[in-house]
Protein backbone atom coordinates (compact mmCIF):
# COMPACT_ATOMS: atom_id res chain seq x y z
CA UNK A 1 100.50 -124.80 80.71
CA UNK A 2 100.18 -122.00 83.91
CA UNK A 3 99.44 -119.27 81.78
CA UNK A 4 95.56 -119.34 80.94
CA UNK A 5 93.10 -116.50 79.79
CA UNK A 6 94.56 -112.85 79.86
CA UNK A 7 97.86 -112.55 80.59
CA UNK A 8 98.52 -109.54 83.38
CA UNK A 9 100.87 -106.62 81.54
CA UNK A 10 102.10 -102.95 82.93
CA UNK A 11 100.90 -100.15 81.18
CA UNK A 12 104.64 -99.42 80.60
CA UNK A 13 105.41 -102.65 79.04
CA UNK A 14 102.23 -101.96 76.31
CA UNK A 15 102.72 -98.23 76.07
CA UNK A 16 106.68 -97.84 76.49
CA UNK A 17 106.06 -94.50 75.13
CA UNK A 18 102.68 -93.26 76.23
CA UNK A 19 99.72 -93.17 74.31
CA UNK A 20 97.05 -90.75 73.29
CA UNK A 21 93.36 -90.99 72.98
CA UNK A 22 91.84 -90.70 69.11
CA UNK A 23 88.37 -91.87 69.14
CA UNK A 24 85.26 -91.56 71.34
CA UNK A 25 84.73 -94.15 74.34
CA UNK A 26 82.13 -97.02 72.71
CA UNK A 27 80.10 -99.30 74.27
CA UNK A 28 80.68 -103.09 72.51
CA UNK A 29 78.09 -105.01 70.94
CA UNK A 30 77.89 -108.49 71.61
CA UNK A 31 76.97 -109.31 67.94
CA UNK A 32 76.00 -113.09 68.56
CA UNK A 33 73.36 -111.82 71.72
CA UNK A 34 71.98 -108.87 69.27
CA UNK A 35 68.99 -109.38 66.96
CA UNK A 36 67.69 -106.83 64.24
CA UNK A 37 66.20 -103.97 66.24
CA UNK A 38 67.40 -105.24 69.78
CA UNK A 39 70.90 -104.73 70.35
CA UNK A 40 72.52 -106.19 73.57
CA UNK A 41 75.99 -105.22 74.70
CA UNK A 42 78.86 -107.26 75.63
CA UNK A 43 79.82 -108.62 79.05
CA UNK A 44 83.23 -109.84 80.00
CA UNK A 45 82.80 -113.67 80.88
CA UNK A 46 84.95 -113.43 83.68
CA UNK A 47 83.99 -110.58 85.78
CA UNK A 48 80.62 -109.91 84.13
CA UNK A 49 81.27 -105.77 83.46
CA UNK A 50 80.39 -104.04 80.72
CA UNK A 51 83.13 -103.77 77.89
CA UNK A 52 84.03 -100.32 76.52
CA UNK A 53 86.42 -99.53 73.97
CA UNK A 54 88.42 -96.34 73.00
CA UNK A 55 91.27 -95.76 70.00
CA UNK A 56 94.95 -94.77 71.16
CA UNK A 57 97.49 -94.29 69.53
CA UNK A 58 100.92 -95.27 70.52
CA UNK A 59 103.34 -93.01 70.89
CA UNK A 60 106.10 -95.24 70.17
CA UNK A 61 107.98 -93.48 67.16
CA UNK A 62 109.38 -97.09 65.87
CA UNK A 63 105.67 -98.68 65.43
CA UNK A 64 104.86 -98.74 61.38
CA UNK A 65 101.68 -95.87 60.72
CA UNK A 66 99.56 -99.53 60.17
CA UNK A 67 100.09 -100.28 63.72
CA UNK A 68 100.11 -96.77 65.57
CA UNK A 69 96.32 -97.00 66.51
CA UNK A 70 95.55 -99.55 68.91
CA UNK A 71 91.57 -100.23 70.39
CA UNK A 72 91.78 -101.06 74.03
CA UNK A 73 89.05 -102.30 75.86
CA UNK A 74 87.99 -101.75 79.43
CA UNK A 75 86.04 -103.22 81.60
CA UNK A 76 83.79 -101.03 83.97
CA UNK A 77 80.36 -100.62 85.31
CA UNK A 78 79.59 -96.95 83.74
CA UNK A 79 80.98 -95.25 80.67
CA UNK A 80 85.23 -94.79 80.97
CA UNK A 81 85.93 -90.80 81.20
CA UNK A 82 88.44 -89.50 78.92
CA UNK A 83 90.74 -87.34 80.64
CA UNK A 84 91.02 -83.68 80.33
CA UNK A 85 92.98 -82.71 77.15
CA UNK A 86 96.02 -80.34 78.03
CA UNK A 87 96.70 -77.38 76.51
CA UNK A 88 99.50 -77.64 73.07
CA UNK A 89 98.10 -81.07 72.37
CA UNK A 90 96.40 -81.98 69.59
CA UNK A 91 95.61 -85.78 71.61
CA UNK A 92 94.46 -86.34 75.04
CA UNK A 93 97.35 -88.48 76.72
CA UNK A 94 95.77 -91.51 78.78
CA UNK A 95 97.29 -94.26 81.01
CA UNK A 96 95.83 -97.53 81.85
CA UNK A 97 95.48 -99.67 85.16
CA UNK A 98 94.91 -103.30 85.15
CA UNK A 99 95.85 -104.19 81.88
CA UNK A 100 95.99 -107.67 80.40
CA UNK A 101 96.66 -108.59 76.87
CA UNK A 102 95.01 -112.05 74.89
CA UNK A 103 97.17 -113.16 72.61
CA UNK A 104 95.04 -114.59 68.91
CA UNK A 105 95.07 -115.56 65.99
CA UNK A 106 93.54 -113.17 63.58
CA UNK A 107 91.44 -115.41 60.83
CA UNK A 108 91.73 -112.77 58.34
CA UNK A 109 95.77 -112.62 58.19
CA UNK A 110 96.41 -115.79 59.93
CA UNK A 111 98.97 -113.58 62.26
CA UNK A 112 99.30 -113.59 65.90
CA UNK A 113 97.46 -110.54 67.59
CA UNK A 114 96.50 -109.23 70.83
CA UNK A 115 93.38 -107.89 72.33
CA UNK A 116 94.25 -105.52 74.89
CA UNK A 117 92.20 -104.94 78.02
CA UNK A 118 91.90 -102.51 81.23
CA UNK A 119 89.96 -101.77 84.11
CA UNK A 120 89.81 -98.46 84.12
CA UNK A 121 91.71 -95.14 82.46
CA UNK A 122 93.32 -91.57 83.59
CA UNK A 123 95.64 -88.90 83.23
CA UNK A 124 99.16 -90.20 83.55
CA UNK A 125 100.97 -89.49 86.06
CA UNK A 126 103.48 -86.95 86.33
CA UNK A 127 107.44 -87.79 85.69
CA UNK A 128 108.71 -88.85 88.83
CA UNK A 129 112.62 -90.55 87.62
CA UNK A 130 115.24 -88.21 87.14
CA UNK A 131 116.31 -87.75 83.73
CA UNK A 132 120.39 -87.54 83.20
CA UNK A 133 121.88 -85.20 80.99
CA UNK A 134 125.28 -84.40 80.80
CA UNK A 135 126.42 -86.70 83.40
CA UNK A 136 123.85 -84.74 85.73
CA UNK A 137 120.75 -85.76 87.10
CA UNK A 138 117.81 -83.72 86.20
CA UNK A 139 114.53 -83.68 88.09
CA UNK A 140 112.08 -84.63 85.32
């Protein structure tokens, strides 16, 4: 088969919707490497940079409350920035670059997941389509 390791996605096709940061930017353990009192932190195989993770949630308003918060994990040299929160919000908004997913079997349920990568995280980026209303089109 041609498709091997982490399958390259689009922000858009994870986050249709968007996605908002809930939880503080982590550092993984790599819980086989650690011992009691030394703790060592994870490495991506491939590339050899540090693993982060942060909570989002998505934004999409079909996903079931179970699903809504998502961990993804990116892969970067020195601690991920959140963005600046906007004014209104009660969540940061985010958007990722680079994203793959890894598609697994979770040994708990015995369901298919995904672990969801990234190599970095910002702001997102302003509307550019139009939106159409009324048979109109509508700078957005």
């Amino acid at each position: 088969m041609a498709l091997q390791g982490p399958i390259p996605v689009s922000f858009e096709q994870v986050f249709p919707h968007g996605c908002y940061v809930v939880g503080a930017v982590e550092q993984v353990k790599d819980f086989d490497a650690s011992t009691n009192g030394r703790t060592v932190y994870a490495k991506d195989r491939t590339t050899g940079e540090l693993v982060w993770q942060v909570a989002v949630m998505d934004a999409d308003p079909a996903v079931k409350a179970g699903q809504k918060t998502v961990s993804v994990k990116i892969l970067s040299p020195v601690e991920p920035v959140v963005p600046p929160s906007l004014p209104g919000l009660p969540f940061t908004p985010v958007e990722f670059d680079g994203m793959t997913v890894t598609p697994y079997v979770n040994q708990s349920t015995g369901r298919l997941a995904y672990s969801v990568r990234a190599t970095s995280m910002r702001a997102p980026r302003a509307a550019t389509a139009p939106a159409k209303t009324g048979g109109k089109d509508i700078a957005a």
